[in-house]
N, C-alpha and C. Protein backbone atom coordinates (compact mmCIF):
# COMPACT_ATOMS: atom_id res chain seq x y z
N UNK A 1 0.84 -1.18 0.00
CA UNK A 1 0.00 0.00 0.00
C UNK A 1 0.89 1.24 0.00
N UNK A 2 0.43 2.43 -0.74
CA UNK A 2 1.02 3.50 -0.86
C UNK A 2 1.45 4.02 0.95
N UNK A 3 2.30 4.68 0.81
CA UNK A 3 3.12 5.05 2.18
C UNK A 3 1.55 6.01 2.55
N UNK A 4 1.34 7.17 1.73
CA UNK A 4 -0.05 8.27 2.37
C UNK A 4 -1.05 7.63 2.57
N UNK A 5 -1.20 6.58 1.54
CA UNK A 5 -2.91 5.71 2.01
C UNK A 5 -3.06 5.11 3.40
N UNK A 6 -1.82 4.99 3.81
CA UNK A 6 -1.80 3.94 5.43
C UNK A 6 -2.19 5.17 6.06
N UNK A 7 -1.87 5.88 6.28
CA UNK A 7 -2.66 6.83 7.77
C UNK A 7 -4.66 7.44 6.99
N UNK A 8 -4.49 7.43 5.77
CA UNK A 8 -5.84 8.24 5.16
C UNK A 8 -6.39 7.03 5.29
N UNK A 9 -5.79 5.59 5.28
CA UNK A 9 -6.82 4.40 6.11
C UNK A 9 -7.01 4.17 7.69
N UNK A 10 -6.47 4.52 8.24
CA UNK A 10 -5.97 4.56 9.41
C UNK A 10 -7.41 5.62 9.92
N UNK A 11 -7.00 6.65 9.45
CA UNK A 11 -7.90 7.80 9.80
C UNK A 11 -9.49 7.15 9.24
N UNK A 12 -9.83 6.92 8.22
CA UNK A 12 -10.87 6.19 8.14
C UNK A 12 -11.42 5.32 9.09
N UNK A 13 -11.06 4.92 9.38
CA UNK A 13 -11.01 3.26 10.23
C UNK A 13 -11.53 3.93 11.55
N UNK A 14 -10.89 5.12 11.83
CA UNK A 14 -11.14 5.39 13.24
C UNK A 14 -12.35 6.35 12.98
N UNK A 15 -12.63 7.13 12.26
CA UNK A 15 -13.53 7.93 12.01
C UNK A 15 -15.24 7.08 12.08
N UNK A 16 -14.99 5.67 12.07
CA UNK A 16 -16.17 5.34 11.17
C UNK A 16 -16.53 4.19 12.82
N UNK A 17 -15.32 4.70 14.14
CA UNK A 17 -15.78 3.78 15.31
C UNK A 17 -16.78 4.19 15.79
N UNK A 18 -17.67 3.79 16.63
CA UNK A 18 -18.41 4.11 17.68
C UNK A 18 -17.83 5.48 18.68
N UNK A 19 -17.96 6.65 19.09
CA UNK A 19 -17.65 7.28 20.27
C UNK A 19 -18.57 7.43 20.98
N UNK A 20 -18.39 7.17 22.73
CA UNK A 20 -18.92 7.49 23.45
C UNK A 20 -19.85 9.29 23.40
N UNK A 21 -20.84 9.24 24.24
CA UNK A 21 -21.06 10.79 23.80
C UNK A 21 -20.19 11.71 24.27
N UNK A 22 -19.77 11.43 25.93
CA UNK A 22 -18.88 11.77 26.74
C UNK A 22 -17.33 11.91 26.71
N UNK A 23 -17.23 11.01 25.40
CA UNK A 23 -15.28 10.91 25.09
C UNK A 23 -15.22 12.06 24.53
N UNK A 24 -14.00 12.36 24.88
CA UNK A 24 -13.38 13.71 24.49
C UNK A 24 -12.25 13.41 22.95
N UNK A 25 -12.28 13.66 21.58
CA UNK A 25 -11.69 13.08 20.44
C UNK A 25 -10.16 14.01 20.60
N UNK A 26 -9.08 14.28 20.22
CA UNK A 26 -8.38 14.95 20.54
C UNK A 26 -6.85 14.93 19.33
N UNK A 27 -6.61 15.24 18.57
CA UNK A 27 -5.65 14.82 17.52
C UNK A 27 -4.56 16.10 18.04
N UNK A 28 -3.47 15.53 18.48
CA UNK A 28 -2.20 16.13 18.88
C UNK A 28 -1.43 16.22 17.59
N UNK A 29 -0.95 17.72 16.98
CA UNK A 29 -0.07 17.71 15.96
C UNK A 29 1.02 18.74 16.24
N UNK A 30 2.48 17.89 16.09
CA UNK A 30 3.75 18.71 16.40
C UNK A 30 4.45 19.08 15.54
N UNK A 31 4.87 20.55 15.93
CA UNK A 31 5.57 21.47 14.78
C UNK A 31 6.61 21.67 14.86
N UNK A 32 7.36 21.73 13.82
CA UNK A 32 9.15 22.03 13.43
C UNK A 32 9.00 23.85 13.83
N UNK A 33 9.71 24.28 14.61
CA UNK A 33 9.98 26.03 14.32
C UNK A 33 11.03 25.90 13.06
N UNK A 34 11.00 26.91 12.66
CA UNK A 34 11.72 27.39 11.83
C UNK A 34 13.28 27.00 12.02
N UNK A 35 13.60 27.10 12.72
CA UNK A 35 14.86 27.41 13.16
C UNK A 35 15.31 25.26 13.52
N UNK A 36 14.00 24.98 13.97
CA UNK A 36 14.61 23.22 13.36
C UNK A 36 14.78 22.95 12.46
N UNK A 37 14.10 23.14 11.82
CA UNK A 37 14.38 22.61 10.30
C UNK A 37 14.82 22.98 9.51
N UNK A 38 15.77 24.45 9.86
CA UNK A 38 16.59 25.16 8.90
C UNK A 38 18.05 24.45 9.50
N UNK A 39 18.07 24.00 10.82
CA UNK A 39 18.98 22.92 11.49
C UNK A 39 18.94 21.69 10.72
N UNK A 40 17.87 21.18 10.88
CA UNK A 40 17.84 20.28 10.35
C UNK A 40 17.92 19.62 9.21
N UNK A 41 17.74 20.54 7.98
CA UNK A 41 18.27 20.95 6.55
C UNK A 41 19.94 20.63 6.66
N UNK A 42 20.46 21.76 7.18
CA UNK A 42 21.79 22.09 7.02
C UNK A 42 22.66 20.73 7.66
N UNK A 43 22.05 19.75 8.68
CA UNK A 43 22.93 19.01 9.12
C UNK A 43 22.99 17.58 8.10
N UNK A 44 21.59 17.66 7.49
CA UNK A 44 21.82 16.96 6.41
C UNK A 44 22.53 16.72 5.33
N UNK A 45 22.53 18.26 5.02
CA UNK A 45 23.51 18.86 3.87
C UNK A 45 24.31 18.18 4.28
N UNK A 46 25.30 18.40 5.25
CA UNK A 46 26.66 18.36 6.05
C UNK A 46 26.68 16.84 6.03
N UNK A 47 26.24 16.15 6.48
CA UNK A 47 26.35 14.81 6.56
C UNK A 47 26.74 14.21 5.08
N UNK A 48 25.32 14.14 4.20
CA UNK A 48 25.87 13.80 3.16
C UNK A 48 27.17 14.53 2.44
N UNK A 49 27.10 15.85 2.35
CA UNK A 49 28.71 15.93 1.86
C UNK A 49 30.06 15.29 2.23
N UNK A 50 29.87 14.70 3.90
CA UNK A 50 30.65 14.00 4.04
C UNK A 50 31.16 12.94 3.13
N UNK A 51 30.19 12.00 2.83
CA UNK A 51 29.92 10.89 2.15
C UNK A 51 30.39 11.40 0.52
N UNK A 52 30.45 12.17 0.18
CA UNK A 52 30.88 12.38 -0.88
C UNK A 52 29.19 12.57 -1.60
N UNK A 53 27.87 12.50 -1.21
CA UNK A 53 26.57 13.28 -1.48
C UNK A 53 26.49 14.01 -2.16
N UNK A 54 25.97 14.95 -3.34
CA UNK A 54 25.47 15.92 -3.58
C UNK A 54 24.04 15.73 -3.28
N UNK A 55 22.89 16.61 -2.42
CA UNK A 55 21.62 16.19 -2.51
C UNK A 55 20.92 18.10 -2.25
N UNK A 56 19.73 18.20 -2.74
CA UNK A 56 19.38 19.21 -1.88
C UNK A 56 18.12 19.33 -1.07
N UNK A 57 17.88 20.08 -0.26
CA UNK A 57 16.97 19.81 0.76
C UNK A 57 15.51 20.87 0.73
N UNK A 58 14.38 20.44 0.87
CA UNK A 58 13.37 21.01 0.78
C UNK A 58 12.77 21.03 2.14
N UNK A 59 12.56 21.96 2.85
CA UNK A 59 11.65 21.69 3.93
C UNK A 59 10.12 22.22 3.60
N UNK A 60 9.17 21.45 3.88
CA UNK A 60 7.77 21.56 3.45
C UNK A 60 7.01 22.01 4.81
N UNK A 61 5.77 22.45 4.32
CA UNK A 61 4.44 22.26 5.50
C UNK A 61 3.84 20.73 5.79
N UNK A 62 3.13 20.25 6.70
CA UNK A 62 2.30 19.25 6.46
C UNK A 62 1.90 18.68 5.46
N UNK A 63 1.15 19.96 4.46
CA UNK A 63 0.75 19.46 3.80
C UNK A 63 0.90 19.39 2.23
N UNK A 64 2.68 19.37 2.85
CA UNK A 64 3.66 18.99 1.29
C UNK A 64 3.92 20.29 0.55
């Protein structure tokens, strides 16, 4: 199965359970600041150049 279809099934699957009336639903989502992933870019860079790498790096939103 495609790597995106596993959670857009995933998410299905759960969407379509029973909830209590009383449960509280709650989807926790964690964010890169800026400043990680401009880290986290650059250490990549660095790494692969070690290796003798050329690659370059894109940092995205969620939602690509």
């Amino acid at each position: 199965m495609h790597k995106r279809l596993i959670p857009l099934a995933l998410t299905a699957a759960c969407a379509s359970a029973p909830v209590a009336a009383d449960e509280v639903l709650v989807v926790s989502v964690k964010r890169l600041s800026m400043d990680t992933a401009v880290e986290l870019a650059q250490a990549t860079i660095a790494a692969c150049r070690t290796k003798g790498i050329q690659i370059g790096v894109t940092v995205v939103d969620r939602d690509g």
